[in-house]
Protein backbone atom coordinates (compact mmCIF):
# COMPACT_ATOMS: atom_id res chain seq x y z
CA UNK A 1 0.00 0.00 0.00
CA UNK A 2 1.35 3.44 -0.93
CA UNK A 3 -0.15 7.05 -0.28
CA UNK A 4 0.37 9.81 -2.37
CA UNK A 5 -0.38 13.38 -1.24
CA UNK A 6 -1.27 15.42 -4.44
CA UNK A 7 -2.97 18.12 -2.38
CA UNK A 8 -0.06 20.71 -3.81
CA UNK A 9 -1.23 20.05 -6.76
CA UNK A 10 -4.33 21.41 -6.24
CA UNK A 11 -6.60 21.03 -9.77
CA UNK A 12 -4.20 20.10 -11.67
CA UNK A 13 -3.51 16.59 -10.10
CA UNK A 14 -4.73 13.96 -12.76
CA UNK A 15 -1.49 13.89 -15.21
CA UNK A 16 0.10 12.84 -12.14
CA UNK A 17 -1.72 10.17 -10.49
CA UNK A 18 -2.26 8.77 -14.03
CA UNK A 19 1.67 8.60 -13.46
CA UNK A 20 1.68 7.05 -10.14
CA UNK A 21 -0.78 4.80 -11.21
CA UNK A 22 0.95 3.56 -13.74
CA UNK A 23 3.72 2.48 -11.31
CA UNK A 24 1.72 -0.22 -9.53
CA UNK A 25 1.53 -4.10 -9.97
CA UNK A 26 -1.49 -5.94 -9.48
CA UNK A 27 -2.73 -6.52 -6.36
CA UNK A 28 -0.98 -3.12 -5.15
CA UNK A 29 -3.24 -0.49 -3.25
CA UNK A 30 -3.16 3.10 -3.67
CA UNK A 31 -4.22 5.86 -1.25
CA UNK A 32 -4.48 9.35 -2.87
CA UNK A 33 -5.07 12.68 -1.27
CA UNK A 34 -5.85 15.64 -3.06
CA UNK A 35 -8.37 19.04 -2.74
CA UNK A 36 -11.59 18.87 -3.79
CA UNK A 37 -12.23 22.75 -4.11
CA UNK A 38 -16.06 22.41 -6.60
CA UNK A 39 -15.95 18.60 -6.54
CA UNK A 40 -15.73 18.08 -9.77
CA UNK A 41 -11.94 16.65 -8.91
CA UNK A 42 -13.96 13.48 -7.34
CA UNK A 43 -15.41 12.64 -10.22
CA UNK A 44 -12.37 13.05 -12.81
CA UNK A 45 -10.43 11.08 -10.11
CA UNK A 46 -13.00 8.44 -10.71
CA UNK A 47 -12.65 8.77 -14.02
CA UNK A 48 -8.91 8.17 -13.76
CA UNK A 49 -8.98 5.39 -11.61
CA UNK A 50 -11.14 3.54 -14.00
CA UNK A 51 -9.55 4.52 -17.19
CA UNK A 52 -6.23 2.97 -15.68
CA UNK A 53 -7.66 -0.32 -15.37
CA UNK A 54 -8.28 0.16 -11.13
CA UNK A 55 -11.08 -0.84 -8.67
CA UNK A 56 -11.48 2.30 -6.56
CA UNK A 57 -12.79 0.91 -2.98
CA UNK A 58 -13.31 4.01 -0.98
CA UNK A 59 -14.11 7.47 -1.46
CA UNK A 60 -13.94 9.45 1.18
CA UNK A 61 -14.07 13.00 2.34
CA UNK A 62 -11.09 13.84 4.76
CA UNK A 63 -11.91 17.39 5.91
CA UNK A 64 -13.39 20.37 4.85
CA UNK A 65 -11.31 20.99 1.69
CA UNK A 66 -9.32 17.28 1.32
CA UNK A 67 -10.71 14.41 -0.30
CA UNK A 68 -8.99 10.57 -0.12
CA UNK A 69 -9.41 7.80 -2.35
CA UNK A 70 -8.10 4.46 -2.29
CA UNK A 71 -7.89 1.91 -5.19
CA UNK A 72 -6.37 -1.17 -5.70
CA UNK A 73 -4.97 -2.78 -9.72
């Protein structure tokens, strides 16, 4: 299991968790932490998760402005 804090990131965090993502074997999980801002992040981190072939398992709002996600290949 590896977490990745893309919160510095802010909008602009899909080109790299597609990256990261990329990275993992099967089996591996994935915790990701990044802002939320509108929420439309949640749903293109969805997106991403499914494009790259992952199960996403938990979705989850961290506090007022964070938002985790885990998913596993």
């Amino acid at each position: 299991m590896k977490r990745y804090d893309l919160r510095h990131l802010k909008e602009n965090f899909e080109p790299r968790m597609k990256e990261l993502l990329g990275t993992h074997k099967a089996g591996e999980v994935a915790i990701f932490l990044f802002e939320i801002g509108d929420f439309s992040p949640i749903q293109k981190s969805a997106d991403v998760v499914k494009e790259c072939g992952y199960e996403l398992m938990n979705s989850l709002k961290f506090n007022e402005v964070d938002w985790t996600i885990v998913c596993k290949k």
